[in-house]
C-alpha atoms as a PDB file:
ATOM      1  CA  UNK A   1      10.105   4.281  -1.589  1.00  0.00           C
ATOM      2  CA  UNK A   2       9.079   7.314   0.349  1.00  0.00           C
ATOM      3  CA  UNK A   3       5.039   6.447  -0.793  1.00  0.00           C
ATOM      4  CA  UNK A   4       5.533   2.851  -0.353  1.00  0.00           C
ATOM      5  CA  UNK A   5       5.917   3.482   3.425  1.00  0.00           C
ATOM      6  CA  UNK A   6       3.536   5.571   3.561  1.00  0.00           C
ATOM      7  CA  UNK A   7       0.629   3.464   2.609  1.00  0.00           C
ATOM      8  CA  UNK A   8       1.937   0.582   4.278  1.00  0.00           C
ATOM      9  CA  UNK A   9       2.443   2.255   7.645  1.00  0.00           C
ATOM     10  CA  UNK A  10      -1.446   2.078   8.839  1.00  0.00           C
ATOM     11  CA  UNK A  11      -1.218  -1.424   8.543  1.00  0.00           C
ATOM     12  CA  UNK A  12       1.744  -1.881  10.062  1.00  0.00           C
ATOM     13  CA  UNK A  13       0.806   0.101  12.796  1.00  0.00           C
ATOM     14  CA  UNK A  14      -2.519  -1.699  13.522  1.00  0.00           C
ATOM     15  CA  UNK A  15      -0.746  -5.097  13.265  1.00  0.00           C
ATOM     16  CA  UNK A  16       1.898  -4.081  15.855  1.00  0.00           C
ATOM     17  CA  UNK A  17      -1.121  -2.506  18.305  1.00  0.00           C
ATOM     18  CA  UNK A  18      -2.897  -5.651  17.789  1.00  0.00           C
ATOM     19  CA  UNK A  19       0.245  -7.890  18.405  1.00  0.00           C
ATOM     20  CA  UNK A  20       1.047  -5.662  21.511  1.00  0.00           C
ATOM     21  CA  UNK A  21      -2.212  -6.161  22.754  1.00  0.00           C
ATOM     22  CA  UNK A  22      -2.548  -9.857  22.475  1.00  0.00           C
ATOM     23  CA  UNK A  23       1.000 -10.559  23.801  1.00  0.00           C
ATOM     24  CA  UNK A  24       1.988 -12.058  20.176  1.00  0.00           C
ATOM     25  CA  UNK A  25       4.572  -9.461  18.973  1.00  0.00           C
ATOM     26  CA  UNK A  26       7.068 -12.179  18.266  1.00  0.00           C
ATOM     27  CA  UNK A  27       4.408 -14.324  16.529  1.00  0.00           C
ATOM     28  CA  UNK A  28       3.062 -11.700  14.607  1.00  0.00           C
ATOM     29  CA  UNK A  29       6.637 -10.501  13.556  1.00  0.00           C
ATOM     30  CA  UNK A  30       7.259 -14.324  12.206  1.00  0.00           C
ATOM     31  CA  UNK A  31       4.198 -13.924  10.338  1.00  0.00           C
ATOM     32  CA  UNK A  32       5.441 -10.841   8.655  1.00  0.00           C
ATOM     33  CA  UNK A  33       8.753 -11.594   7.792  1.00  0.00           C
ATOM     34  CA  UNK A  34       7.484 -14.759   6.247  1.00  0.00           C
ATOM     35  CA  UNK A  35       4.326 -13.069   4.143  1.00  0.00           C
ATOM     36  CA  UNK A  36       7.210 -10.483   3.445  1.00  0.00           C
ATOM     37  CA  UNK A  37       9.280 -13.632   2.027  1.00  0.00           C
ATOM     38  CA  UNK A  38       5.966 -14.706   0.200  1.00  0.00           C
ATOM     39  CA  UNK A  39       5.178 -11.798  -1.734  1.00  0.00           C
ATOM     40  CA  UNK A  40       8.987 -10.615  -2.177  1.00  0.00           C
ATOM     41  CA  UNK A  41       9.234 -14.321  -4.452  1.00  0.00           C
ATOM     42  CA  UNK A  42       9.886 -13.516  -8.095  1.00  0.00           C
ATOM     43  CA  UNK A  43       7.238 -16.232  -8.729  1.00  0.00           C
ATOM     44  CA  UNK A  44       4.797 -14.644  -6.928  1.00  0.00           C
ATOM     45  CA  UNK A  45       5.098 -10.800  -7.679  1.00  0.00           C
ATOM     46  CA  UNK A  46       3.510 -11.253 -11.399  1.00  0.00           C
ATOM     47  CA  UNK A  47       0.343 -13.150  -9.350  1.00  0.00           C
ATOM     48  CA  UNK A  48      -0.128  -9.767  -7.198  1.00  0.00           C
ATOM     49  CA  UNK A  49      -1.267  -7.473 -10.445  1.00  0.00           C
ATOM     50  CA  UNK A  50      -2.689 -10.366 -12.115  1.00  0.00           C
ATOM     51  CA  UNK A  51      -6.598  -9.632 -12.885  1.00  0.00           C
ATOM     52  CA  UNK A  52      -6.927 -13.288 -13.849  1.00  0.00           C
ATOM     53  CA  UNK A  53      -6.411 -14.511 -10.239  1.00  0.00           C
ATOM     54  CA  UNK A  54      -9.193 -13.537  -7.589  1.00  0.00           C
ATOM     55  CA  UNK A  55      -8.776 -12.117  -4.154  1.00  0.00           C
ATOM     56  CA  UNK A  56      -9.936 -15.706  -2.830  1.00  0.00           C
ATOM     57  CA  UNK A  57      -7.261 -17.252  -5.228  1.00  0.00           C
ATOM     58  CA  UNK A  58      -4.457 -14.909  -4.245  1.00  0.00           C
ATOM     59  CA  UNK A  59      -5.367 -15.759  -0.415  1.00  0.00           C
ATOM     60  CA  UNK A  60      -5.618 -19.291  -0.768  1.00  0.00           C
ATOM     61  CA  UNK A  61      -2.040 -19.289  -2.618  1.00  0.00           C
ATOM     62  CA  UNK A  62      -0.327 -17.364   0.369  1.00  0.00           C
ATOM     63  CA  UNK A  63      -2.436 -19.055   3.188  1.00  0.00           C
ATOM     64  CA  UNK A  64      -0.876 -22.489   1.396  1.00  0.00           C
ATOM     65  CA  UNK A  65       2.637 -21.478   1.568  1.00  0.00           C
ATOM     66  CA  UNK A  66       2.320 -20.014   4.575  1.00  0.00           C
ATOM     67  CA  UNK A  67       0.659 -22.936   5.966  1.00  0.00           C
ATOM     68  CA  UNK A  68       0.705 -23.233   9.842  1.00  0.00           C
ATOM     69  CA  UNK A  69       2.412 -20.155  10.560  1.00  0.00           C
ATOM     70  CA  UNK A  70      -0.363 -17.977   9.631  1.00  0.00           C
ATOM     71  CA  UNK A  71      -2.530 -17.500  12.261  1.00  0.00           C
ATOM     72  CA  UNK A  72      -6.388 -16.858  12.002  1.00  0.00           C
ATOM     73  CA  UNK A  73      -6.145 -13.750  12.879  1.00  0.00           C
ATOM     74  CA  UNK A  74      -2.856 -13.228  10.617  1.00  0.00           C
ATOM     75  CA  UNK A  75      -4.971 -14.288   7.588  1.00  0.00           C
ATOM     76  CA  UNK A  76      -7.592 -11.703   8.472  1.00  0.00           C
ATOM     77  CA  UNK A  77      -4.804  -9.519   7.778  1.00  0.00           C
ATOM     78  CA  UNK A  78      -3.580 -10.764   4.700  1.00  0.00           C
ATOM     79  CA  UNK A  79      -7.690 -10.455   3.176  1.00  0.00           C
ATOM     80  CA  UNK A  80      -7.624  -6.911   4.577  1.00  0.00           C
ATOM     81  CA  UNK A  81      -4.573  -6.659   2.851  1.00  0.00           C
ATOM     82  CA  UNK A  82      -5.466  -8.562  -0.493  1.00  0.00           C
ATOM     83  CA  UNK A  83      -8.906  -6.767  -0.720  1.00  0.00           C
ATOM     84  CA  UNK A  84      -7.740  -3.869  -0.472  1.00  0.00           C
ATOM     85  CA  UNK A  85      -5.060  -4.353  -3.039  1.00  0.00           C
ATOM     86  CA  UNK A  86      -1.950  -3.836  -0.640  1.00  0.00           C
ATOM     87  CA  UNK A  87      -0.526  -7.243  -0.252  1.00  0.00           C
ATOM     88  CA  UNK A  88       2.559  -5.852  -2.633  1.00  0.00           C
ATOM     89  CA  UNK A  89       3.485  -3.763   0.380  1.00  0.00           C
ATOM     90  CA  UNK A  90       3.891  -6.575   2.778  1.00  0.00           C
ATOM     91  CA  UNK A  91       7.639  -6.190   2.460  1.00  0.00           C
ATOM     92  CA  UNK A  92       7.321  -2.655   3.852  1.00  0.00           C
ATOM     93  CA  UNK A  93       4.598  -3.815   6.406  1.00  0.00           C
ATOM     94  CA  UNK A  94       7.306  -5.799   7.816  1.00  0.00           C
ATOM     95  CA  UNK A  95      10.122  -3.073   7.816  1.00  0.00           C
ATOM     96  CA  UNK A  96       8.193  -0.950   9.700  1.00  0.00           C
ATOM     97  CA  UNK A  97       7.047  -3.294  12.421  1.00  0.00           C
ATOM     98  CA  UNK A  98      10.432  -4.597  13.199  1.00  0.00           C
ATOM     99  CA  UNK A  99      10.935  -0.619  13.303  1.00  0.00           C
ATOM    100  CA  UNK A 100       8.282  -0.427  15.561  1.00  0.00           C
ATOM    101  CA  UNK A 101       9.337  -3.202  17.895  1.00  0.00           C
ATOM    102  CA  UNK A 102      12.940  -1.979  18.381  1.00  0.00           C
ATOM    103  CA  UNK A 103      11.253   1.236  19.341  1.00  0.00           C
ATOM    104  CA  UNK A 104       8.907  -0.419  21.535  1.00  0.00           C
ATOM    105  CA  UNK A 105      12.251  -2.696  23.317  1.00  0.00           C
ATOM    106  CA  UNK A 106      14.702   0.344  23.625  1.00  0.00           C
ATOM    107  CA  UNK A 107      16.497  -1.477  20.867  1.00  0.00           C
ATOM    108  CA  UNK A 108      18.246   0.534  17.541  1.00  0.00           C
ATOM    109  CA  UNK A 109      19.598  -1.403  14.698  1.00  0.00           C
ATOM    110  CA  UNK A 110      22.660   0.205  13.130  1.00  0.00           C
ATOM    111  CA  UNK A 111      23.773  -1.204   9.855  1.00  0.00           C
ATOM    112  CA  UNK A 112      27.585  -0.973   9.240  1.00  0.00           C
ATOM    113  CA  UNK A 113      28.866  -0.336   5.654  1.00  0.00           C
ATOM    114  CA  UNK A 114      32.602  -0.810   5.548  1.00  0.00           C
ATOM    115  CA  UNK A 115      35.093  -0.795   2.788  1.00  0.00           C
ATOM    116  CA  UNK A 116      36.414  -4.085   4.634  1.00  0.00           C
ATOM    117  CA  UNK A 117      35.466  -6.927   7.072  1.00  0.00           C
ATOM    118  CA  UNK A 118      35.162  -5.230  10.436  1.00  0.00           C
ATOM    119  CA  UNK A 119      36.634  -7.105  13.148  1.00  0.00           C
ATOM    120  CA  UNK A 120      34.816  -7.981  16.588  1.00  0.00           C
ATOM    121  CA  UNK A 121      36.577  -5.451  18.099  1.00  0.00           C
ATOM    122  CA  UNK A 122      35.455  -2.892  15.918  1.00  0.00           C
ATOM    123  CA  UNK A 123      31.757  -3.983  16.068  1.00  0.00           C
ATOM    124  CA  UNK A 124      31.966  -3.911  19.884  1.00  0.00           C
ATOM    125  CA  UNK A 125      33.390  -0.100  19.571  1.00  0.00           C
ATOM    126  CA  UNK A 126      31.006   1.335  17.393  1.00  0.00           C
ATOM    127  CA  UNK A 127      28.313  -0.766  18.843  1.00  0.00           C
ATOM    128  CA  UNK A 128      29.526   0.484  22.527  1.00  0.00           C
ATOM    129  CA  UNK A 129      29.674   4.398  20.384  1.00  0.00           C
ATOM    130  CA  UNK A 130      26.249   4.414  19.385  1.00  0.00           C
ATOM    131  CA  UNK A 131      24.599   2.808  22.516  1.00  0.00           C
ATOM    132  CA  UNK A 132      26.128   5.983  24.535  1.00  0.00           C
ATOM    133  CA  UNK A 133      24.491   8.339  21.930  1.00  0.00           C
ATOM    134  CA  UNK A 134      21.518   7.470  21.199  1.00  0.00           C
ATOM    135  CA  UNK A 135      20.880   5.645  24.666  1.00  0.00           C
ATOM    136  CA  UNK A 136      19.804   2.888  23.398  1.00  0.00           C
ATOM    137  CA  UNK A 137      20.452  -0.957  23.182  1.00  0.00           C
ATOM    138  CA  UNK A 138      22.119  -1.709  19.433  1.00  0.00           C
ATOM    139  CA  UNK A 139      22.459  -4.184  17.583  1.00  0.00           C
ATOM    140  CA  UNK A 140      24.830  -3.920  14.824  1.00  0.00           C
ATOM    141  CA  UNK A 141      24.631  -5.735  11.195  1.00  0.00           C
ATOM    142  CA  UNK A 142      28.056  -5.244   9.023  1.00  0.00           C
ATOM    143  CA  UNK A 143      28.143  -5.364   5.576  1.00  0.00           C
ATOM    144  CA  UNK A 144      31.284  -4.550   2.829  1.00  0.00           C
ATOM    145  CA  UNK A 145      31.131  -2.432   0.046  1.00  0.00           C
ATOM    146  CA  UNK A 146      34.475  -1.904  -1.869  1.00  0.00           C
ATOM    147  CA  UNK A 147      33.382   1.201  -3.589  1.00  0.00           C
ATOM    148  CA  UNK A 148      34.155   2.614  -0.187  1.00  0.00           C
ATOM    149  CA  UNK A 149      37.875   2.591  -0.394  1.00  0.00           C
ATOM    150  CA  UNK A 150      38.296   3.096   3.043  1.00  0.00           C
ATOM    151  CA  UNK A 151      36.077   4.049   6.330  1.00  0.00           C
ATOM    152  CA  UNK A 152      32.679   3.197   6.783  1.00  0.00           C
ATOM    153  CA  UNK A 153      28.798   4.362   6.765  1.00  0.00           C
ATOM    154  CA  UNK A 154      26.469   3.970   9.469  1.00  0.00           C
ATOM    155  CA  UNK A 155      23.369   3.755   9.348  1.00  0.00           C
ATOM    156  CA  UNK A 156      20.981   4.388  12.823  1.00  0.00           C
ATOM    157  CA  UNK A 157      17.017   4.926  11.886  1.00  0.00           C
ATOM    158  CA  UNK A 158      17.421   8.180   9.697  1.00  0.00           C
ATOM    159  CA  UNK A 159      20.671   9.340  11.046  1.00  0.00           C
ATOM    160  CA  UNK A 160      23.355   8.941   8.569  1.00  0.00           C
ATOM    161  CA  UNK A 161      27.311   8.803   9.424  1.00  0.00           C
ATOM    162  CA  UNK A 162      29.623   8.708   6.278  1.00  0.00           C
ATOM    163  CA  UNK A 163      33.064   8.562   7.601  1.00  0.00           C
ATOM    164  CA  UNK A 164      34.194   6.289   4.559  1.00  0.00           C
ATOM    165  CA  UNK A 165      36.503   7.882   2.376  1.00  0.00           C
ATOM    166  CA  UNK A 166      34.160   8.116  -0.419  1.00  0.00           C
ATOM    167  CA  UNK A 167      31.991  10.249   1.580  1.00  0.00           C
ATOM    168  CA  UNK A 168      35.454  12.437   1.930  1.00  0.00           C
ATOM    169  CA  UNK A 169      36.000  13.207  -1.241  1.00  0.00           C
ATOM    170  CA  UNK A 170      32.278  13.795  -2.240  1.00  0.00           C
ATOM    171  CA  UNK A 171      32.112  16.442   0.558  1.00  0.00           C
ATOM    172  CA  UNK A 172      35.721  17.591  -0.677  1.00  0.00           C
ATOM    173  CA  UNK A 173      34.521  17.985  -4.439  1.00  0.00           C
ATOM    174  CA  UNK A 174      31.689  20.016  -3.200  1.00  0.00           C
ATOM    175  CA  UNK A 175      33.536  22.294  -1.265  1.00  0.00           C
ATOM    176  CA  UNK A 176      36.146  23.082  -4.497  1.00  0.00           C
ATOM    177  CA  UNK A 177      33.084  23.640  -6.561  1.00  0.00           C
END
């Protein structure tokens, strides 16, 4: 994952410059999501690797689903992209400039792993919790994982905070060995 991100974090980079420049951050991070929807398609991964499709065919493919929402300047990207046998990393290309663009807004998004549903409440807290930390605007995404048994992981950027119970008894069973 580590190498995926870093080849695809040139292009990412120049995208969001380009985007910032032009005033089209929001456009250009439509485009991305949806070539990052494109290429993500388990129809369309085995095309990607395929020698028996060109560059030109590959292009005209994505510029047809894409259709409207691809902007001229958007499919310049995606032949930069194609020609220089990257396109596969469009997923990551898109990570990284919704990274970028938090960054750029004062914006963190903190991803919630709980054992169970959290309630508002407890969205607003930890939400309210991390904003006074990091000093920053969050927004908060929740998602369950059972295997927790209890607590919950969050996830801000590279920071890592296991309080789940799991976490616990790993750190427990370390310390005993």
């Amino acid at each position: 994952m580590l190498e995926k991100i870093t080849i695809a974090r040139p292009y990412a980079q120049a995208a969001f410059d380009y985007a910032r420049e032009e005033g089209r951050v929001e456009q250009w991070s439509g485009m991305l999501k949806l070539l990052r929807a494109i290429v993500s398609h388990p129809d369309m991964r085995p095309l990607l690797h395929d020698p028996r499709v060109s560059d030109e065919q590959l292009y005209e493919l994505v510029a047809g689903v894409a259709g409207d929402a691809l902007t001229e300047h958007g499919g310049n990207f995606v032949r930069i992209l194609i020609q220089a046998e990257r396109i596969q990393y469009a997923p990551e290309i898109a990570v990284l400039f919704e990274s970028m663009l938090a960054e750029a807004e004062g914006r963190v998004d903190v991803e919630v792993i709980s054992a169970y549903e959290l309630e508002k409440e407890q969205e607003e807290a930890i939400a309210s919790a991390m904003a006074k930390r990091l000093g920053k605007k969050i927004t908060v995404t929740a998602g369950v994982d059972d295997k927790l048994i209890g607590g919950a992981v969050i996830r801000a950027g590279d920071s890592v905070i296991d309080a789940s119970i799991r976490g616990r008894l790993n750190e427990l069973r370390n310390q005993l060995a």
